[in-house]
ModelCIF file with pLDDT and N, C-alpha, C, O atoms, coordinates in Angstrom:
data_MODEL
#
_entry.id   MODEL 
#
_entity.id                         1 
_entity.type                       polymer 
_entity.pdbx_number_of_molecules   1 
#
_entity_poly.entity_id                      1 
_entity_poly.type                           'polypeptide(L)' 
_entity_poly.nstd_linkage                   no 
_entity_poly.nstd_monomer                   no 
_entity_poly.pdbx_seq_one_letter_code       
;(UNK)(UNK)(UNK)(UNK)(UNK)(UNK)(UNK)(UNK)(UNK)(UNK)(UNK)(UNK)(UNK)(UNK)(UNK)(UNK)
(UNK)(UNK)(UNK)(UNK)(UNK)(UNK)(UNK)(UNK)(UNK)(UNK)(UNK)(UNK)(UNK)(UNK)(UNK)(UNK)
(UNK)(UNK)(UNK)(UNK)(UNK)(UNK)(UNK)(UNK)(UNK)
;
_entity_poly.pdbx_seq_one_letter_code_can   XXXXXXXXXXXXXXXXXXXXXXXXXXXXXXXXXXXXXXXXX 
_entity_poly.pdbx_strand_id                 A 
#
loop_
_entity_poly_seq.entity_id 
_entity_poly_seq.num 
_entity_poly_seq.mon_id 
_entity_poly_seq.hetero 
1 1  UNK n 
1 2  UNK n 
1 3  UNK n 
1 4  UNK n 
1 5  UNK n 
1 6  UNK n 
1 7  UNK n 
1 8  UNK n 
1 9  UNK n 
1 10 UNK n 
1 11 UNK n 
1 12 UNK n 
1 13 UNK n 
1 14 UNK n 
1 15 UNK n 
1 16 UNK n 
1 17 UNK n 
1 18 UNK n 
1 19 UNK n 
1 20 UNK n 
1 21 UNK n 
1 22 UNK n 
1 23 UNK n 
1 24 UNK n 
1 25 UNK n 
1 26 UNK n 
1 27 UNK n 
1 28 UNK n 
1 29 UNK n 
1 30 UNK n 
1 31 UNK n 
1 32 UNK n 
1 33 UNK n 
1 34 UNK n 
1 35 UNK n 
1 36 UNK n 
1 37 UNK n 
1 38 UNK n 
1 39 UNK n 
1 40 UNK n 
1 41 UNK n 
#
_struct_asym.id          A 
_struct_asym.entity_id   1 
#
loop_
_ma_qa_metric.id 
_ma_qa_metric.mode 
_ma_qa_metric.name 
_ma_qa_metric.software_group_id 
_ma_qa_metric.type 
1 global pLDDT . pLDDT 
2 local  pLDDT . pLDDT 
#
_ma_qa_metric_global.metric_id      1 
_ma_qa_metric_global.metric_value   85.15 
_ma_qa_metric_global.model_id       1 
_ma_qa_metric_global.ordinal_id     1 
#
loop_
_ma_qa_metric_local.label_asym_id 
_ma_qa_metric_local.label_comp_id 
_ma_qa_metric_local.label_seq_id 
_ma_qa_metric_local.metric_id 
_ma_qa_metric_local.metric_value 
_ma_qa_metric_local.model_id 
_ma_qa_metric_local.ordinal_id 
A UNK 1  2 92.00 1 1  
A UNK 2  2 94.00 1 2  
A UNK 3  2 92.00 1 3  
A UNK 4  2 90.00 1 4  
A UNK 5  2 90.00 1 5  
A UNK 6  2 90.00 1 6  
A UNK 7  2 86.00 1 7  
A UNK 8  2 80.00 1 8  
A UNK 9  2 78.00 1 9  
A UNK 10 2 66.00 1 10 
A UNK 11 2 73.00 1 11 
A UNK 12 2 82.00 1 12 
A UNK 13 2 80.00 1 13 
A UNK 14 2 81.00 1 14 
A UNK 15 2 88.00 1 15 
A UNK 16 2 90.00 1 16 
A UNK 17 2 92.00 1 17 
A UNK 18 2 92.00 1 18 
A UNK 19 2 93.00 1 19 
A UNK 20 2 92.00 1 20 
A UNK 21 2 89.00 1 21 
A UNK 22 2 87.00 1 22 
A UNK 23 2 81.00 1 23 
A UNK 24 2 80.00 1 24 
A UNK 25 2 80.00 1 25 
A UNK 26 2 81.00 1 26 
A UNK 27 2 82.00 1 27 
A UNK 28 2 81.00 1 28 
A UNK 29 2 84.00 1 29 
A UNK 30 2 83.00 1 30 
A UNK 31 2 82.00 1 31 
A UNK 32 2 85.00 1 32 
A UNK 33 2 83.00 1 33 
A UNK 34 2 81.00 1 34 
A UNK 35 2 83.00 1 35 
A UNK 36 2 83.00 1 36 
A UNK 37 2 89.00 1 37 
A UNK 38 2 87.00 1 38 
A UNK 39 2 89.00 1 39 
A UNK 40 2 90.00 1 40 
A UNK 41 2 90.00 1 41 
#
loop_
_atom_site.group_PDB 
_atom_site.id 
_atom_site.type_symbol 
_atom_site.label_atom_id 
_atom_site.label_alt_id 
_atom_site.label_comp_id 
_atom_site.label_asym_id 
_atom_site.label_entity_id 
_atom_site.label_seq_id 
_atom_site.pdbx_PDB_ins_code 
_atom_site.Cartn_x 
_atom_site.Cartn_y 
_atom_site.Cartn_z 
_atom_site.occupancy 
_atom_site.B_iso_or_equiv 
_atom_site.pdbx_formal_charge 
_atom_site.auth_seq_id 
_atom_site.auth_comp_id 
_atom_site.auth_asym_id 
_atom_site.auth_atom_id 
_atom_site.pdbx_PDB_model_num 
ATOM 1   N N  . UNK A 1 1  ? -75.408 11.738 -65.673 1.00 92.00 ? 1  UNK A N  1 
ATOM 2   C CA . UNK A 1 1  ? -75.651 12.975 -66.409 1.00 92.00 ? 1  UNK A CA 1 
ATOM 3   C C  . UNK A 1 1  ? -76.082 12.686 -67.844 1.00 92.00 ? 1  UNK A C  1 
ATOM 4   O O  . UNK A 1 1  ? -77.083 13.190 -68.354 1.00 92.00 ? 1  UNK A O  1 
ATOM 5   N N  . UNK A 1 2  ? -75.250 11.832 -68.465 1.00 94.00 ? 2  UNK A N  1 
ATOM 6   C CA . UNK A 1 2  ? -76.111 11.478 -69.777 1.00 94.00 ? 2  UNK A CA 1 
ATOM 7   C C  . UNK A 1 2  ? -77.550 11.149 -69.889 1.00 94.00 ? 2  UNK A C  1 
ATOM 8   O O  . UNK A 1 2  ? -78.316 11.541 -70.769 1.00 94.00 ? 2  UNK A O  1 
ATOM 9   N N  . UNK A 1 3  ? -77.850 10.287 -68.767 1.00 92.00 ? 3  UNK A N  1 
ATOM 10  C CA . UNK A 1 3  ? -79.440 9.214  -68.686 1.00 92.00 ? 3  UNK A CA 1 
ATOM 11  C C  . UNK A 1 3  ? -79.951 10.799 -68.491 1.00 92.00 ? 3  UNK A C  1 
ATOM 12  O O  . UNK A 1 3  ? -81.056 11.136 -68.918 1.00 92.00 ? 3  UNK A O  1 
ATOM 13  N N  . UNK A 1 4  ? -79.296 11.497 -67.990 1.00 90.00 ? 4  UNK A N  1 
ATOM 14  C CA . UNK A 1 4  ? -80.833 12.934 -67.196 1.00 90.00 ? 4  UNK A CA 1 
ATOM 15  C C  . UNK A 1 4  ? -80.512 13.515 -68.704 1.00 90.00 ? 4  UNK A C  1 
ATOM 16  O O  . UNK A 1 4  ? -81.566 13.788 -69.279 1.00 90.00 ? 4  UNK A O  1 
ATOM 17  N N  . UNK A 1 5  ? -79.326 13.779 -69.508 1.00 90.00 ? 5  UNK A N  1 
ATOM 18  C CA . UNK A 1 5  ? -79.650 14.487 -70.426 1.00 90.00 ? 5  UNK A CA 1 
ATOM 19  C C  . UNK A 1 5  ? -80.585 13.980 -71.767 1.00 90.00 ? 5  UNK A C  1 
ATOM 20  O O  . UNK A 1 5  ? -81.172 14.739 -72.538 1.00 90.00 ? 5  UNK A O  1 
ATOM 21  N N  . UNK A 1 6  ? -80.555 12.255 -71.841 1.00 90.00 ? 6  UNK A N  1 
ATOM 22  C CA . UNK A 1 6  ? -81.296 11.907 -73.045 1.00 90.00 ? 6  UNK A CA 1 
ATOM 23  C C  . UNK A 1 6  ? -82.988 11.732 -72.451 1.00 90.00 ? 6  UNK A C  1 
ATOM 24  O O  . UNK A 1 6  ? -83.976 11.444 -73.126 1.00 90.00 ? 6  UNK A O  1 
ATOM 25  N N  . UNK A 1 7  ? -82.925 11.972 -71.191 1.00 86.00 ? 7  UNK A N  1 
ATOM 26  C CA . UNK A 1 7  ? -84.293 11.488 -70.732 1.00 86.00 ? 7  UNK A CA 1 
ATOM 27  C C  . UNK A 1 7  ? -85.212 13.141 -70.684 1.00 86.00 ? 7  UNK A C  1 
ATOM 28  O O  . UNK A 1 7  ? -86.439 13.080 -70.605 1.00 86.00 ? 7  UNK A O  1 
ATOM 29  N N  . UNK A 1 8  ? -84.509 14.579 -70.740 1.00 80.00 ? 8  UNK A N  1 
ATOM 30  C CA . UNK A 1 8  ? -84.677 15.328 -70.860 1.00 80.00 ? 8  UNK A CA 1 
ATOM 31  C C  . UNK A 1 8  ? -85.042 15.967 -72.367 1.00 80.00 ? 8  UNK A C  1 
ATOM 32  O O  . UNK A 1 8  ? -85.733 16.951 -72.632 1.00 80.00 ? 8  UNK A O  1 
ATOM 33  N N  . UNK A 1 9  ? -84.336 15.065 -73.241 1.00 78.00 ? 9  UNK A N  1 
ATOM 34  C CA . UNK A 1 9  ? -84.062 15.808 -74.612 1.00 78.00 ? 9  UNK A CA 1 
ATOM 35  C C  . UNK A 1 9  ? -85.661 15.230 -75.721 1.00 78.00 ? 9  UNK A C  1 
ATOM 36  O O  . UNK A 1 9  ? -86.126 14.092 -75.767 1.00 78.00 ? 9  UNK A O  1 
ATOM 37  N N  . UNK A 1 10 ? -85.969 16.002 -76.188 1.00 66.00 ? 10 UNK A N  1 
ATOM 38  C CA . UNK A 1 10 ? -87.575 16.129 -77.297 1.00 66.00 ? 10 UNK A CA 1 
ATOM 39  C C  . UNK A 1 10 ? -87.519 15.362 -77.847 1.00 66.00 ? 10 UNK A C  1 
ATOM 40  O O  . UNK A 1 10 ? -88.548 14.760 -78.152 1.00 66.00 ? 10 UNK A O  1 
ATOM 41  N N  . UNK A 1 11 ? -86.012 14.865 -78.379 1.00 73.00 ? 11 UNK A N  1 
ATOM 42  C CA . UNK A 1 11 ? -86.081 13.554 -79.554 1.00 73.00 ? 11 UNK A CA 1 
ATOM 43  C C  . UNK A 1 11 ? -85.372 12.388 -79.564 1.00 73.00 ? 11 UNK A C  1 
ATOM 44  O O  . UNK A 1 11 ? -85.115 11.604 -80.477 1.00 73.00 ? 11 UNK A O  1 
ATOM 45  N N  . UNK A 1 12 ? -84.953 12.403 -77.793 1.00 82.00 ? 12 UNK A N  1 
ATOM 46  C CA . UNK A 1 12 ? -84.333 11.084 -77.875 1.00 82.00 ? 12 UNK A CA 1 
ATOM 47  C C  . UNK A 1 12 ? -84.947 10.585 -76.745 1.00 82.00 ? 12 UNK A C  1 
ATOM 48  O O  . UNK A 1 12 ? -84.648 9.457  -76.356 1.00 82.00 ? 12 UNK A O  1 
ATOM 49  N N  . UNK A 1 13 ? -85.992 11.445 -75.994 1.00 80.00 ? 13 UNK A N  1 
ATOM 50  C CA . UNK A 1 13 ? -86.235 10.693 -74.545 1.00 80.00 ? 13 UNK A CA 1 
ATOM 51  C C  . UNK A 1 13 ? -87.094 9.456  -73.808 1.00 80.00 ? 13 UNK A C  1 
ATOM 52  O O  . UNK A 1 13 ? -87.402 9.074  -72.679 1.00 80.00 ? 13 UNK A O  1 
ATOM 53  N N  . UNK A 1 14 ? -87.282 9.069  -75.297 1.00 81.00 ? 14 UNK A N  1 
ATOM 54  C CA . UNK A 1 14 ? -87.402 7.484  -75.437 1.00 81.00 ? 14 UNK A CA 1 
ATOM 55  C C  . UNK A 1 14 ? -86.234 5.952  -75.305 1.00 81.00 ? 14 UNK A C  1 
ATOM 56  O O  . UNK A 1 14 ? -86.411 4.870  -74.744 1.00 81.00 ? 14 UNK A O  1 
ATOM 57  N N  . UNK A 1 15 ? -85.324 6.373  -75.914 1.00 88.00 ? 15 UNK A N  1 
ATOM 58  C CA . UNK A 1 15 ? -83.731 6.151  -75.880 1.00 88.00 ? 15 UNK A CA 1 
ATOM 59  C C  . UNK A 1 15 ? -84.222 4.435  -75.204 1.00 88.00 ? 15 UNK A C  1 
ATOM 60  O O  . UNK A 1 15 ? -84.883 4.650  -74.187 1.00 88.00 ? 15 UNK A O  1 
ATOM 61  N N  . UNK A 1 16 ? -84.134 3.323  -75.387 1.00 90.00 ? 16 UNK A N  1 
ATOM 62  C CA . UNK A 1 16 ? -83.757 2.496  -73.925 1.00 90.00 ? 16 UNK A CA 1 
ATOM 63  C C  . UNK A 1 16 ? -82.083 2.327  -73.853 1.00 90.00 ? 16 UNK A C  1 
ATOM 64  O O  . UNK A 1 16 ? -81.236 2.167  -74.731 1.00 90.00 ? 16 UNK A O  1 
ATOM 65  N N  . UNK A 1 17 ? -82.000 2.456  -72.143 1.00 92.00 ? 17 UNK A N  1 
ATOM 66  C CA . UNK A 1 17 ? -80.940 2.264  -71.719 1.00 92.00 ? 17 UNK A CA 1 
ATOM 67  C C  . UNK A 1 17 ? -80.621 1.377  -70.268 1.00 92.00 ? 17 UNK A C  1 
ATOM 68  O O  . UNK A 1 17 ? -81.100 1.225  -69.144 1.00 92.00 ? 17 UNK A O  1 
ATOM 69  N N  . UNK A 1 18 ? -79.588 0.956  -71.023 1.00 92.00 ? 18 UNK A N  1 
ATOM 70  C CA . UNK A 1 18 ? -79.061 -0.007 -69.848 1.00 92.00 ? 18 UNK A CA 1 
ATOM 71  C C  . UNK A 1 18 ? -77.806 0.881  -69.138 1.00 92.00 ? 18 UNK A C  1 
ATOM 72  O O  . UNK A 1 18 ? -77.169 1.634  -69.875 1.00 92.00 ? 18 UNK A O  1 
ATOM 73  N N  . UNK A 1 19 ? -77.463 0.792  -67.738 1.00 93.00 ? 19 UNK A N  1 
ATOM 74  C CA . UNK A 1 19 ? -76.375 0.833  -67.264 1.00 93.00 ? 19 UNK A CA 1 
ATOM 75  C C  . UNK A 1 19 ? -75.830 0.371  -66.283 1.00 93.00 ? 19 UNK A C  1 
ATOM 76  O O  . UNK A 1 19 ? -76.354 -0.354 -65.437 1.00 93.00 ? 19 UNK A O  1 
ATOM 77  N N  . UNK A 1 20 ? -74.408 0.869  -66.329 1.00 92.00 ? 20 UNK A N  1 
ATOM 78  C CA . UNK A 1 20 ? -73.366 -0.608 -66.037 1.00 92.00 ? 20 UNK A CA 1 
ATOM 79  C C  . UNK A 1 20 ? -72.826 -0.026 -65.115 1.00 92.00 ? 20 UNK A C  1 
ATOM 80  O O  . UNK A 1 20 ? -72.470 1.056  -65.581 1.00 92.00 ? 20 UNK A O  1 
ATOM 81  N N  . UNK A 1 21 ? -72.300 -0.139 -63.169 1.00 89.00 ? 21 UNK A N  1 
ATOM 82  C CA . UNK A 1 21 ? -71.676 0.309  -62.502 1.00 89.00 ? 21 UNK A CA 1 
ATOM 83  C C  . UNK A 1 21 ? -71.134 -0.434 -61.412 1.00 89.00 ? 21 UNK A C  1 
ATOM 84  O O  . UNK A 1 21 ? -71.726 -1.510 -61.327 1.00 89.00 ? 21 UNK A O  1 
ATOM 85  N N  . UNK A 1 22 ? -70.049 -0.270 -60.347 1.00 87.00 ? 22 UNK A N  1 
ATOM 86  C CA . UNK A 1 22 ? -69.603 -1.133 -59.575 1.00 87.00 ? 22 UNK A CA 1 
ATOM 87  C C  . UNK A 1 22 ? -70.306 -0.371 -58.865 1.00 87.00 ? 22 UNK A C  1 
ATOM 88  O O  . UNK A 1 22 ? -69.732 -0.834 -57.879 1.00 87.00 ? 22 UNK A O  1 
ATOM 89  N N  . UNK A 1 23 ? -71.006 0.360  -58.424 1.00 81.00 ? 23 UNK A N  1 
ATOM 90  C CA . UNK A 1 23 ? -71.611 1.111  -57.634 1.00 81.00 ? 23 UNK A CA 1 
ATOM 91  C C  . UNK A 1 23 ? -73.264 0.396  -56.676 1.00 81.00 ? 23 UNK A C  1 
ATOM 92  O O  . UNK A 1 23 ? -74.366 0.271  -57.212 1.00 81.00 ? 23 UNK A O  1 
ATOM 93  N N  . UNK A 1 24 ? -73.014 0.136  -55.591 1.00 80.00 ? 24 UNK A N  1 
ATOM 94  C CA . UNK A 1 24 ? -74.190 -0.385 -55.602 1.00 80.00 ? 24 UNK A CA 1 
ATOM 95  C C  . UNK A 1 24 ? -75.102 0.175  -54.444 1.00 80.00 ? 24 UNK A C  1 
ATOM 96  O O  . UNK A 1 24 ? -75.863 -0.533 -53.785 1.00 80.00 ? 24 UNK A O  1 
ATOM 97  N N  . UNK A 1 25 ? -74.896 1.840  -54.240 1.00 80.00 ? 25 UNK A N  1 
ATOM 98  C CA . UNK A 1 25 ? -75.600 2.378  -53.187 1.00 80.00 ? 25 UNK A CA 1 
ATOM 99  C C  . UNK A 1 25 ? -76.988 2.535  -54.145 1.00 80.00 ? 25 UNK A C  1 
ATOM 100 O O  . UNK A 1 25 ? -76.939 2.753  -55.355 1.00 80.00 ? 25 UNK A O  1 
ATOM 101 N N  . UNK A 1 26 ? -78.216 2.383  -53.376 1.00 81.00 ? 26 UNK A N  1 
ATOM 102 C CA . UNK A 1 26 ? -79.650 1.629  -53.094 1.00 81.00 ? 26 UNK A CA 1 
ATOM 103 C C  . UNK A 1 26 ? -80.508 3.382  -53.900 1.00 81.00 ? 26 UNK A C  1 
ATOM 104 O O  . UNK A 1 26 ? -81.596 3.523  -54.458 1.00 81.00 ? 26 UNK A O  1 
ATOM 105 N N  . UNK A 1 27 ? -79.378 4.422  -53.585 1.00 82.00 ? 27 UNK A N  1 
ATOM 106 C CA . UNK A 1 27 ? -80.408 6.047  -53.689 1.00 82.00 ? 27 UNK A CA 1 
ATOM 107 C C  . UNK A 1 27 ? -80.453 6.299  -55.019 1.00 82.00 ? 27 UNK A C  1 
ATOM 108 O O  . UNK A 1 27 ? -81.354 6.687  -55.763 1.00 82.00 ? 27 UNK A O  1 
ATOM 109 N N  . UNK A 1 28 ? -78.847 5.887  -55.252 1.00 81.00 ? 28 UNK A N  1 
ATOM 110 C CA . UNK A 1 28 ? -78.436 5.941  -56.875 1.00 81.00 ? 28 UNK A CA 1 
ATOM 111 C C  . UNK A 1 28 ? -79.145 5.164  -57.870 1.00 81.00 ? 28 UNK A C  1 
ATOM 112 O O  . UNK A 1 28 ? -79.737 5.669  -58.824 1.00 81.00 ? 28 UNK A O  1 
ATOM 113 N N  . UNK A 1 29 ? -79.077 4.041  -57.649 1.00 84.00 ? 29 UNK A N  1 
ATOM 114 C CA . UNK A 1 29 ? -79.979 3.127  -58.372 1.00 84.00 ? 29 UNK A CA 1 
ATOM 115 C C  . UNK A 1 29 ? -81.252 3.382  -58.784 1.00 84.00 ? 29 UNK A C  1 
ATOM 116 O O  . UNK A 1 29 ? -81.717 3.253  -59.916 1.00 84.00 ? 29 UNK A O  1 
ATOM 117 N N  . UNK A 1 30 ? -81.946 3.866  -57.482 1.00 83.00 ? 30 UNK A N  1 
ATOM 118 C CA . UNK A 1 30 ? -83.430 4.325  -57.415 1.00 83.00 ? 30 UNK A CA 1 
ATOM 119 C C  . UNK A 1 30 ? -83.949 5.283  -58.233 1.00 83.00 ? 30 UNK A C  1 
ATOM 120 O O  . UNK A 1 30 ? -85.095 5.338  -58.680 1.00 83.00 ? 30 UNK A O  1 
ATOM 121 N N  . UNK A 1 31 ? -82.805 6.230  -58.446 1.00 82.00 ? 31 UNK A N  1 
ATOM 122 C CA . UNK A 1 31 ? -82.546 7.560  -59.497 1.00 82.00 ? 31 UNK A CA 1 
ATOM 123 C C  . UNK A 1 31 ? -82.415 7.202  -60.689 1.00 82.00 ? 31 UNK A C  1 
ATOM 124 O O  . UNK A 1 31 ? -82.671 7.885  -61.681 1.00 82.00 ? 31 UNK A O  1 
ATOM 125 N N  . UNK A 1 32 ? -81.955 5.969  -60.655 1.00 85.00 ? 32 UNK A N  1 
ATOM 126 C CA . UNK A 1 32 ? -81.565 5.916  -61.963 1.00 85.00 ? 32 UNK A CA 1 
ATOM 127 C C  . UNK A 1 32 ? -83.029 4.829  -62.832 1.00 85.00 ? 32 UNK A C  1 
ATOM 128 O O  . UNK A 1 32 ? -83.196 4.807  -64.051 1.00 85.00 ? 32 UNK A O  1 
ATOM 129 N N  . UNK A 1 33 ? -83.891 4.053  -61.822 1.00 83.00 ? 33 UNK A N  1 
ATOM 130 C CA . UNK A 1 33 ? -84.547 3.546  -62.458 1.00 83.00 ? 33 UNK A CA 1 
ATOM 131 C C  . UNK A 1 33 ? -85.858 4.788  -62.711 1.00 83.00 ? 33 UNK A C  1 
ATOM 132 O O  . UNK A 1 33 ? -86.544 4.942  -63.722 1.00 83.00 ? 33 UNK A O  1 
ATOM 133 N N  . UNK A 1 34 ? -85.900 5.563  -61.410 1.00 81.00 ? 34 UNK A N  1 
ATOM 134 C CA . UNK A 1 34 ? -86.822 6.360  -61.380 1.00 81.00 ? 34 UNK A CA 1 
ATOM 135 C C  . UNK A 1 34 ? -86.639 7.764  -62.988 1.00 81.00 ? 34 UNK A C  1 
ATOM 136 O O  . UNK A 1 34 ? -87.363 8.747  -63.140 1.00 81.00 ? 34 UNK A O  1 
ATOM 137 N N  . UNK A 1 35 ? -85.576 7.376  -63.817 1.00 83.00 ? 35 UNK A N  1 
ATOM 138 C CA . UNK A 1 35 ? -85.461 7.823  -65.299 1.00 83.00 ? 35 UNK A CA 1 
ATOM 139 C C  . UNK A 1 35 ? -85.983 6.772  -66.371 1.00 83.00 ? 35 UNK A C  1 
ATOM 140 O O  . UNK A 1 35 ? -86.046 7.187  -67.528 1.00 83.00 ? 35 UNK A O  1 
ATOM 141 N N  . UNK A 1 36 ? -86.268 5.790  -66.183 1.00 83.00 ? 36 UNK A N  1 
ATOM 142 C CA . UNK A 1 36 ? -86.967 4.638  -66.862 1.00 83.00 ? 36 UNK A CA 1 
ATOM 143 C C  . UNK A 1 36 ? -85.629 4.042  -67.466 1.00 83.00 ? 36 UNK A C  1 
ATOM 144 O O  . UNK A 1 36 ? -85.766 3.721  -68.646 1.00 83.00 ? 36 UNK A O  1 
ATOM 145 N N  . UNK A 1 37 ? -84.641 3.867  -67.054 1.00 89.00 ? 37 UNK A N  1 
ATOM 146 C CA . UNK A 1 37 ? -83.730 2.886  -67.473 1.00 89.00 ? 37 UNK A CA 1 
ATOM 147 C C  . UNK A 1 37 ? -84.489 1.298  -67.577 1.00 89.00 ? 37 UNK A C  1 
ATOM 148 O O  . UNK A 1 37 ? -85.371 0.789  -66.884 1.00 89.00 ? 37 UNK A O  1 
ATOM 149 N N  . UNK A 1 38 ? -83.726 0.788  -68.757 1.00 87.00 ? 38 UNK A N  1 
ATOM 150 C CA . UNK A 1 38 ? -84.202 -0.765 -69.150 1.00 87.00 ? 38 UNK A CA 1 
ATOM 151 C C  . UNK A 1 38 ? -83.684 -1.625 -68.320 1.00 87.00 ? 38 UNK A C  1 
ATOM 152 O O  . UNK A 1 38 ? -84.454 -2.470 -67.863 1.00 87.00 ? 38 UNK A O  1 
ATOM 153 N N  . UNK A 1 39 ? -82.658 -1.643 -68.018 1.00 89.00 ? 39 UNK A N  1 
ATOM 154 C CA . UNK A 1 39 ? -81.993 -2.087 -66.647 1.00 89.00 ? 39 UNK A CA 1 
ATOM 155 C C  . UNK A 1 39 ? -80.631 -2.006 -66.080 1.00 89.00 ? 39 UNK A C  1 
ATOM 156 O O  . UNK A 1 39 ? -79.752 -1.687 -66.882 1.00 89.00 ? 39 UNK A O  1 
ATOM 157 N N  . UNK A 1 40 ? -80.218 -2.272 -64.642 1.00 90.00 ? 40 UNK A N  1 
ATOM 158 C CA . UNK A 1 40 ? -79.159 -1.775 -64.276 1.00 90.00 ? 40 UNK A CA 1 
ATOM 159 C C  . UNK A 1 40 ? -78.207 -2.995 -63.921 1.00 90.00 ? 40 UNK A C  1 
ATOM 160 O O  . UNK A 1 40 ? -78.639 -3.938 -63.258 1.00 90.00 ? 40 UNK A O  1 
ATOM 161 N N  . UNK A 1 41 ? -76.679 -2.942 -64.460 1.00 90.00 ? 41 UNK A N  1 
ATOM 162 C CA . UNK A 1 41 ? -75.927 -4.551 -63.975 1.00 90.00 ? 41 UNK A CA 1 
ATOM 163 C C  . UNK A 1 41 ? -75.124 -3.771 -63.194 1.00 90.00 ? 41 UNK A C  1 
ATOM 164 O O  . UNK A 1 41 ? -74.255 -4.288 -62.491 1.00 90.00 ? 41 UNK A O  1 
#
């Protein structure tokens, strides 16, 4: 929810971001690069 809210917002949706999860289902990830995250550990 943060990555969709800074990737949404006029003056930050440049932002790079990394994020960090024990999570490693394949849909989530995909979502999350498909927001232009810098990368995911």
């Amino acid at each position: 929810a943060v990555v969709e809210a800074v990737r949404s917002s006029r003056t930050h949706s440049m932002l790079p971001i990394v994020c960090m999860s024990s999570v490693k289902d394949k849909e989530d990830i995909t979502r999350l690069v498909g927001f232009g995250i810098a990368d995911y550990i």
